[in-house]
N, C-alpha and C. Protein backbone atom coordinates (compact mmCIF):
# COMPACT_ATOMS: atom_id res chain seq x y z
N UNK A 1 0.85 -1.18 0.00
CA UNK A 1 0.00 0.00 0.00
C UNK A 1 0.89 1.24 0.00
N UNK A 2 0.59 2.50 -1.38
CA UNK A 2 0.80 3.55 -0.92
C UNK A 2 0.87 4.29 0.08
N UNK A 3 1.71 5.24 0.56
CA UNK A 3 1.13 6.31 1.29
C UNK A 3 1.61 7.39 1.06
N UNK A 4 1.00 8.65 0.87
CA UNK A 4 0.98 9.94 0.25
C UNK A 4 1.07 11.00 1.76
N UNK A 5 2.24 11.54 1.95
CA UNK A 5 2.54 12.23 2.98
C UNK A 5 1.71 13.40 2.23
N UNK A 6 0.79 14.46 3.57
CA UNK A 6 0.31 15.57 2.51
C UNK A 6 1.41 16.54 4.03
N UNK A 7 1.27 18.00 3.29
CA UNK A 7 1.51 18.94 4.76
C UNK A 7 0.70 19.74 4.54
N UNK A 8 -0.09 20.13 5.83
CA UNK A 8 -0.80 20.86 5.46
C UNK A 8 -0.40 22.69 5.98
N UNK A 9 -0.69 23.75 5.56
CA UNK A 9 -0.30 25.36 6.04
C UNK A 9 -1.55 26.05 6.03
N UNK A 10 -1.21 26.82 6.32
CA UNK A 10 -2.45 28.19 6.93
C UNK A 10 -2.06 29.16 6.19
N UNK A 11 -2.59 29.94 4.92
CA UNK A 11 -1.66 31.24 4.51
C UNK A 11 -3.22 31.82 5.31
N UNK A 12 -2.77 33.03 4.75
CA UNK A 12 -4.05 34.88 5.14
C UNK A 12 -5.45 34.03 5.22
N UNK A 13 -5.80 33.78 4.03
CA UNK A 13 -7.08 33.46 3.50
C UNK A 13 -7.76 32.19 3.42
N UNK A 14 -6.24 30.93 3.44
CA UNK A 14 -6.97 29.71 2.84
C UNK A 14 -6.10 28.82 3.65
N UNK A 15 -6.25 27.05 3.82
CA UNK A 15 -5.28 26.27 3.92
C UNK A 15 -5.13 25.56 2.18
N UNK A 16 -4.06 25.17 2.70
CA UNK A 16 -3.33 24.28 1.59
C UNK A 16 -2.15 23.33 1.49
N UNK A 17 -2.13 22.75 0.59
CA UNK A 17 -1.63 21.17 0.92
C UNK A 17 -0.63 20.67 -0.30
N UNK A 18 0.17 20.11 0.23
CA UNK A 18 1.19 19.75 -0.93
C UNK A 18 1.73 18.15 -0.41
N UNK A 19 2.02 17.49 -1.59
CA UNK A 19 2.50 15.96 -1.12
C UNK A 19 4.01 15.98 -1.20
N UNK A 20 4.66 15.61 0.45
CA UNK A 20 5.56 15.59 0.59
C UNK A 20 6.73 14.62 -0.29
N UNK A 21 5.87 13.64 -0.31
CA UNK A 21 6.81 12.67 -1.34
C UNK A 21 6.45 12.28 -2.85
N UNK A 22 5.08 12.67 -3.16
CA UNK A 22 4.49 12.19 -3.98
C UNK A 22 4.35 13.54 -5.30
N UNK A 23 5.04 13.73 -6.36
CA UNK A 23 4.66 14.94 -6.84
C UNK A 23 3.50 14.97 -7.73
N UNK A 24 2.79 16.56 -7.82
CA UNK A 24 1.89 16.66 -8.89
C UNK A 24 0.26 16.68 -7.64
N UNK A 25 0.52 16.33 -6.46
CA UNK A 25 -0.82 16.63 -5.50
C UNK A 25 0.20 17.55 -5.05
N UNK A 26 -1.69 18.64 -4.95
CA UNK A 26 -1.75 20.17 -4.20
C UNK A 26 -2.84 20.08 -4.28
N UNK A 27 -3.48 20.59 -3.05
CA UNK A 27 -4.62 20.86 -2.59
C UNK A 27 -4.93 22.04 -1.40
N UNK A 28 -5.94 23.21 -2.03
CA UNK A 28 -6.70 24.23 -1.26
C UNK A 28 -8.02 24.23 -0.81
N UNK A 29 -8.27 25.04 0.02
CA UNK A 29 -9.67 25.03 0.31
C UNK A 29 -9.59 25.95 1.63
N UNK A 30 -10.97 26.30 2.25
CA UNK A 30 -11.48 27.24 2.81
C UNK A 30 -11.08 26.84 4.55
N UNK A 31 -11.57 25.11 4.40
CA UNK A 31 -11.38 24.35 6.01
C UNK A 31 -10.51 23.01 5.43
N UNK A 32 -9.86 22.32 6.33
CA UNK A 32 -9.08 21.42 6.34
C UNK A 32 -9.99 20.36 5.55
N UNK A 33 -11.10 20.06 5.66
CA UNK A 33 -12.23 19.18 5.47
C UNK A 33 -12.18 19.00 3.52
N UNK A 34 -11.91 20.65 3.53
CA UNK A 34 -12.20 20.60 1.75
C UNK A 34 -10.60 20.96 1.08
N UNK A 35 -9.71 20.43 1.94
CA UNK A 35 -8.31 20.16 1.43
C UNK A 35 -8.31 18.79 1.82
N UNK A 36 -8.59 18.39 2.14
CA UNK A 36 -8.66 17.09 2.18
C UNK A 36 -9.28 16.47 1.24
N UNK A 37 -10.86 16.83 0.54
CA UNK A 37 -11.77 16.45 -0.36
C UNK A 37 -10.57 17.15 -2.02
N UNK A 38 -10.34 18.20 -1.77
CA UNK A 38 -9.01 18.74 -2.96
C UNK A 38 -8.34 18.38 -3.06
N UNK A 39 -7.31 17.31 -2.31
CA UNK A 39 -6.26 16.48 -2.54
C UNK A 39 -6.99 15.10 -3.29
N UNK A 40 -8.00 14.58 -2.94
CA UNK A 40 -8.28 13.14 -3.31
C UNK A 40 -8.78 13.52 -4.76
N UNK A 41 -9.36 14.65 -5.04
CA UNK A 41 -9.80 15.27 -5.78
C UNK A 41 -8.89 15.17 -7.14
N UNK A 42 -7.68 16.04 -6.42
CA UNK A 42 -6.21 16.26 -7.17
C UNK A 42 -5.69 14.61 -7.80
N UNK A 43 -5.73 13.39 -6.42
CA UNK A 43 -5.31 11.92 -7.17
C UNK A 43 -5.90 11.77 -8.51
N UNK A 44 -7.30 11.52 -8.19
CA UNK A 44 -8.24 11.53 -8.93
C UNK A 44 -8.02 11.85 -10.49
N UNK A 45 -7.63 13.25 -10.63
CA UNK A 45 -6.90 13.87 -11.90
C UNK A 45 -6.28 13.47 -12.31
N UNK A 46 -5.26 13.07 -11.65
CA UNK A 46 -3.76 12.58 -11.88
C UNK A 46 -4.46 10.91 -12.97
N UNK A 47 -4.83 10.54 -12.17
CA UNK A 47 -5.40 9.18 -12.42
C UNK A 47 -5.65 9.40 -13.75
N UNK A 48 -7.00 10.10 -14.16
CA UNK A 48 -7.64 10.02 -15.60
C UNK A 48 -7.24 10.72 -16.51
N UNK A 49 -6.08 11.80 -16.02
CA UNK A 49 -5.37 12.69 -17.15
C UNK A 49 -3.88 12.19 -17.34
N UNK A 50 -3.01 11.31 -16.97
CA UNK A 50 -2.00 10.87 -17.44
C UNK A 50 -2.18 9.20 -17.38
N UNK A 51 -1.66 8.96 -18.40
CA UNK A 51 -1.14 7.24 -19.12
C UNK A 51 -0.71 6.70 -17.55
N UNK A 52 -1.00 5.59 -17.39
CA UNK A 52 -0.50 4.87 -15.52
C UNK A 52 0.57 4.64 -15.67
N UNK A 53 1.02 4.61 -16.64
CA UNK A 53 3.14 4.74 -16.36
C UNK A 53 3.30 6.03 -16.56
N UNK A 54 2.59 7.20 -16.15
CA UNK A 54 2.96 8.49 -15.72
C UNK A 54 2.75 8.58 -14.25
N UNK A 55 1.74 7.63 -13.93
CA UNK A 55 1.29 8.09 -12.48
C UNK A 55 2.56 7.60 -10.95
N UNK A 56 2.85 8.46 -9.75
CA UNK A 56 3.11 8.53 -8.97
C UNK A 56 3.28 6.63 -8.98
N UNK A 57 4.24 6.34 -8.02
CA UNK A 57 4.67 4.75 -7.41
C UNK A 57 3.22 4.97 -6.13
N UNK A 58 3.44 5.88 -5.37
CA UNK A 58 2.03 5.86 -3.89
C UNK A 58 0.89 5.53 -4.47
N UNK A 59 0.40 6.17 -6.26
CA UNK A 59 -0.71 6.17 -6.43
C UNK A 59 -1.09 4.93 -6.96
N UNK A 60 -0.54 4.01 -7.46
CA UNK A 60 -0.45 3.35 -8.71
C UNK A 60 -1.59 2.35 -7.74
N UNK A 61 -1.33 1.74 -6.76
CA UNK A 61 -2.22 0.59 -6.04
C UNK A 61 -3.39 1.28 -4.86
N UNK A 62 -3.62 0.45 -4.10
CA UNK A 62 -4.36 1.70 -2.78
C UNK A 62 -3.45 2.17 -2.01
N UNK A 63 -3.62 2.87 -1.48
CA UNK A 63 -3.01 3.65 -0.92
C UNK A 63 -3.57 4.31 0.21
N UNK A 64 -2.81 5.38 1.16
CA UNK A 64 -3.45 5.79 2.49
C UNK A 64 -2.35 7.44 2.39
N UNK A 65 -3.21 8.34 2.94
CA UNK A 65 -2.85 9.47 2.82
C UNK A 65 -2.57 10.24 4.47
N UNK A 66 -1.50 10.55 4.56
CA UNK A 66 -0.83 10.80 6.38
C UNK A 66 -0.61 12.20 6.17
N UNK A 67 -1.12 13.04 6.45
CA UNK A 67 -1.61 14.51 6.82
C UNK A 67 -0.76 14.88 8.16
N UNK A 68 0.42 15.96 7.52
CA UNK A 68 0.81 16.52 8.96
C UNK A 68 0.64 18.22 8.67
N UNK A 69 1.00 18.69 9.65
CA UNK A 69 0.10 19.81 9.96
C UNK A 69 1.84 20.65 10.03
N UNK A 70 2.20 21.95 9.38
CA UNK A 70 3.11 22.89 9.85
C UNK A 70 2.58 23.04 11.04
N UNK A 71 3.13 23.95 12.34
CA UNK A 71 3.00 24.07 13.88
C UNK A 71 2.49 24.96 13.75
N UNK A 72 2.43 26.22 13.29
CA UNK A 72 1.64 27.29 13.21
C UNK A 72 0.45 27.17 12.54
N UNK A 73 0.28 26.21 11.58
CA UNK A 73 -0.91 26.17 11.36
C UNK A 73 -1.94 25.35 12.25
N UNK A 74 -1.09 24.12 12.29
CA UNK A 74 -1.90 23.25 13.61
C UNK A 74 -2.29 23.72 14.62
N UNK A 75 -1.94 24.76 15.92
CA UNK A 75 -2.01 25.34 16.42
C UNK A 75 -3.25 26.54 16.24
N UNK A 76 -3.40 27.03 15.10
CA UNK A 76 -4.62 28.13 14.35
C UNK A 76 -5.94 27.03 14.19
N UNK A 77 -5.45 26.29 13.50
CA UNK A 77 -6.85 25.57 13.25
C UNK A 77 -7.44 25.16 14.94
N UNK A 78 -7.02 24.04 15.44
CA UNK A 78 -6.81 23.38 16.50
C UNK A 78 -7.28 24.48 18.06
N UNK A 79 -7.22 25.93 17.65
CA UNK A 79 -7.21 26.84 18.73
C UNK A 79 -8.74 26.46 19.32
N UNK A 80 -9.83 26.26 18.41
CA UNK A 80 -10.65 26.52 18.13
C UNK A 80 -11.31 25.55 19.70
N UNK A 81 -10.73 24.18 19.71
CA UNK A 81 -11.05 23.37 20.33
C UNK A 81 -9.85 22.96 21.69
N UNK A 82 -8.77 23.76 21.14
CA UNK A 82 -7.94 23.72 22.96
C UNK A 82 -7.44 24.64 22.82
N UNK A 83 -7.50 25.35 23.95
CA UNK A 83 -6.74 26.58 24.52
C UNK A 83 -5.64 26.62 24.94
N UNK A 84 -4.35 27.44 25.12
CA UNK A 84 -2.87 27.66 24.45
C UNK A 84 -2.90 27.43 26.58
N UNK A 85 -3.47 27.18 27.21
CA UNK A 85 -3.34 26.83 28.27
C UNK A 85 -3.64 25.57 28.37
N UNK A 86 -4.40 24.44 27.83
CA UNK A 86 -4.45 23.22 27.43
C UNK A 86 -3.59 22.79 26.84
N UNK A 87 -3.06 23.32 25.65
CA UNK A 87 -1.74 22.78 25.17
C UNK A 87 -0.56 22.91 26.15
N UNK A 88 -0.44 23.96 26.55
CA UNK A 88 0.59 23.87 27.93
C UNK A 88 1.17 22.83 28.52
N UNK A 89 -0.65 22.27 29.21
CA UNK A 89 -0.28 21.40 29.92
C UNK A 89 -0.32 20.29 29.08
N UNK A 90 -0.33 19.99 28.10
CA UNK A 90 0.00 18.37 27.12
C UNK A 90 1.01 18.79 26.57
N UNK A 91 1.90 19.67 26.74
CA UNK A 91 2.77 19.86 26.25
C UNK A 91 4.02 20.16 26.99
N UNK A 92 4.11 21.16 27.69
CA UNK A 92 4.82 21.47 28.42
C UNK A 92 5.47 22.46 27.91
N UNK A 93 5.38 23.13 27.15
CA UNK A 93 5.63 24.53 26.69
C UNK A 93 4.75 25.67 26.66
N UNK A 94 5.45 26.60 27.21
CA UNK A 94 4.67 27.82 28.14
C UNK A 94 3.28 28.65 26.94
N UNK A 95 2.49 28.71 27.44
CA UNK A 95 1.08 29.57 26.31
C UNK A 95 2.29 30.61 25.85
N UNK A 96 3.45 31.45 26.53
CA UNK A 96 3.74 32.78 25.48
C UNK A 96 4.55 32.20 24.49
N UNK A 97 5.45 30.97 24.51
CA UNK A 97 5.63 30.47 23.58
C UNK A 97 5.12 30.24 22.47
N UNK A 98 4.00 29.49 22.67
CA UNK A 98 2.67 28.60 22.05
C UNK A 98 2.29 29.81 21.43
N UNK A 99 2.04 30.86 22.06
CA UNK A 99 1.57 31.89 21.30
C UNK A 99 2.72 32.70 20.27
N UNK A 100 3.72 32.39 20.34
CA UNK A 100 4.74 33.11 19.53
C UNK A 100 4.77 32.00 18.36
N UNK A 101 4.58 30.69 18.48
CA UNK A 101 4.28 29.70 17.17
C UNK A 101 2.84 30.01 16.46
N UNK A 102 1.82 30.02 16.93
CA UNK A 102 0.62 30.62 16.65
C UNK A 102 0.57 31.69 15.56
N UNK A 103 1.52 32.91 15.89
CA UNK A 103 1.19 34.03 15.70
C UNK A 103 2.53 34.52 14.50
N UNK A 104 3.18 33.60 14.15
CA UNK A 104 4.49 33.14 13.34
C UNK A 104 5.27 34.16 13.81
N UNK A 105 5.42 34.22 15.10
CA UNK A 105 7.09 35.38 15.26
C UNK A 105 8.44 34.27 15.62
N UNK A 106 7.37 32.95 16.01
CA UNK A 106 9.18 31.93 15.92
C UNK A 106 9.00 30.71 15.44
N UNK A 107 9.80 30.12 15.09
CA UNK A 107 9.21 29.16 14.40
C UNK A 107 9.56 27.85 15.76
N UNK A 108 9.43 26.50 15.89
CA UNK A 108 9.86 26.13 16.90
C UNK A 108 10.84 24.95 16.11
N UNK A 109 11.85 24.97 17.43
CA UNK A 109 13.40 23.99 16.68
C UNK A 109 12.30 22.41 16.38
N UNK A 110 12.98 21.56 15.82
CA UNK A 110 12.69 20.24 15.63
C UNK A 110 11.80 19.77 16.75
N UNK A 111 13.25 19.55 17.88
CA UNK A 111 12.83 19.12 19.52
C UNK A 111 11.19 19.50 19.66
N UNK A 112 11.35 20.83 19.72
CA UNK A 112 10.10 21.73 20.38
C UNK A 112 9.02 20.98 19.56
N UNK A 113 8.80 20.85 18.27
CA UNK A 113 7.83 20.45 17.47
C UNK A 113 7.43 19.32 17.76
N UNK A 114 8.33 18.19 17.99
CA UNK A 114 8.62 16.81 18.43
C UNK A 114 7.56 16.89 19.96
N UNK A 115 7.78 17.65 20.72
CA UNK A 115 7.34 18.11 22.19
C UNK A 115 5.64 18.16 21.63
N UNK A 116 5.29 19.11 20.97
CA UNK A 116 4.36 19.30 20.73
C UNK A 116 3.44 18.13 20.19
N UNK A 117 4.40 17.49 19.32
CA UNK A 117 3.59 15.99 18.61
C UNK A 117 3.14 15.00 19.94
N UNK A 118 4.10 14.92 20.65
CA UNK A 118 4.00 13.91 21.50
C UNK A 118 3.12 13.86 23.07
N UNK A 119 2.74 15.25 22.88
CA UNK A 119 1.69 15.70 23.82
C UNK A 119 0.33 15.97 23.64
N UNK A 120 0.62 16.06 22.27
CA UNK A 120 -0.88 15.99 21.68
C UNK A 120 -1.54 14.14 21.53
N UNK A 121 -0.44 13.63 20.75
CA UNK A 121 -0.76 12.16 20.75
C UNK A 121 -0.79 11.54 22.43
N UNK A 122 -0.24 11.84 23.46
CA UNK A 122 -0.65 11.22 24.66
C UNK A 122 -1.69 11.43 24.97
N UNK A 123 -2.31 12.87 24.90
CA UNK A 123 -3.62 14.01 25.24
C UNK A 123 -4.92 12.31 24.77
N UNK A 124 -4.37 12.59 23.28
CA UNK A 124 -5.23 11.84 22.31
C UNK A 124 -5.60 10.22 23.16
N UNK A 125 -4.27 9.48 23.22
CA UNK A 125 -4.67 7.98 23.21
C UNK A 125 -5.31 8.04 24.63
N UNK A 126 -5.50 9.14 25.70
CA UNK A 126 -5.66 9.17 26.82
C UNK A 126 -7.18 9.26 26.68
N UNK A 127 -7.96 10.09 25.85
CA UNK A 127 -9.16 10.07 25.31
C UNK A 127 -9.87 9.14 24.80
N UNK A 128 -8.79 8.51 24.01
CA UNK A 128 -9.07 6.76 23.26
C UNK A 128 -9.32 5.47 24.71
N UNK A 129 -8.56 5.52 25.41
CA UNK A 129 -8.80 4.83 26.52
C UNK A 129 -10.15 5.13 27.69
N UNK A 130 -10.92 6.19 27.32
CA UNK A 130 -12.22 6.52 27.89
C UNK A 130 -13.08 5.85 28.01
N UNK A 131 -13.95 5.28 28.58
CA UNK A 131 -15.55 4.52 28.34
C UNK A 131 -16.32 5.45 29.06
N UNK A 132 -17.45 5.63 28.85
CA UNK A 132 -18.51 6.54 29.58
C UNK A 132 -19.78 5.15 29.55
């Protein structure tokens, strides 16, 4: 099975999406939801407008598509539903930080980003382990 790394960014107006390993997918849209529907969109093309010994090695069989997020954008979208004091604490990096990635005045080293992945995914499987 394929897999089609996408990344996704935040410019002014729109998000948008480019395949990290796979060339010829790009995908925009208004919410993450319809960059997501614009990328499969984008395969899709690829598919019925070039000969299959033009098409991508990810695309050629099924495949699975792994969506990562730049930090500043993840952070913008994501605000919506945790607060830069929630990330804090799954993270362990201070809200004025969090807010200086947010707001693009720094970008954060590898580590820091790494920090951020791995506090969100604990946050996560900690949720996954819930029963009500």
């Amino acid at each position: 099975m394929g897999k089609i790394i996408m990344m996704i960014e935040r410019s002014k107006d729109y998000f948008d999406a480019y395949s990290d390993n796979c060339d010829g997918i790009y995908a925009a849209g208004s919410s993450i939801d319809d960059v997501k529907a614009d990328a499969e969109k984008a395969i899709r093309l690829l598919k019925e407008n070039l000969p299959e010994s033009q098409w991508p090695d990810e695309i050629r069989d099924d495949y699975e598509i792994e969506w990562k997020f730049e930090v500043a954008s993840f952070l913008e979208y994501y605000s919506s539903f945790m607060s830069l004091a929630g990330m804090e604490k799954m993270t362990g990096i201070n809200q004025k930080q969090l807010s200086n990635y947010l707001n693009h005045r720094a970008v954060p080293r590898k580590k820091q980003a790494e920090r951020i992945r791995e506090g969100i995914h604990k946050f996560a499987h900690e949720l996954l382990s819930i029963t009500l």
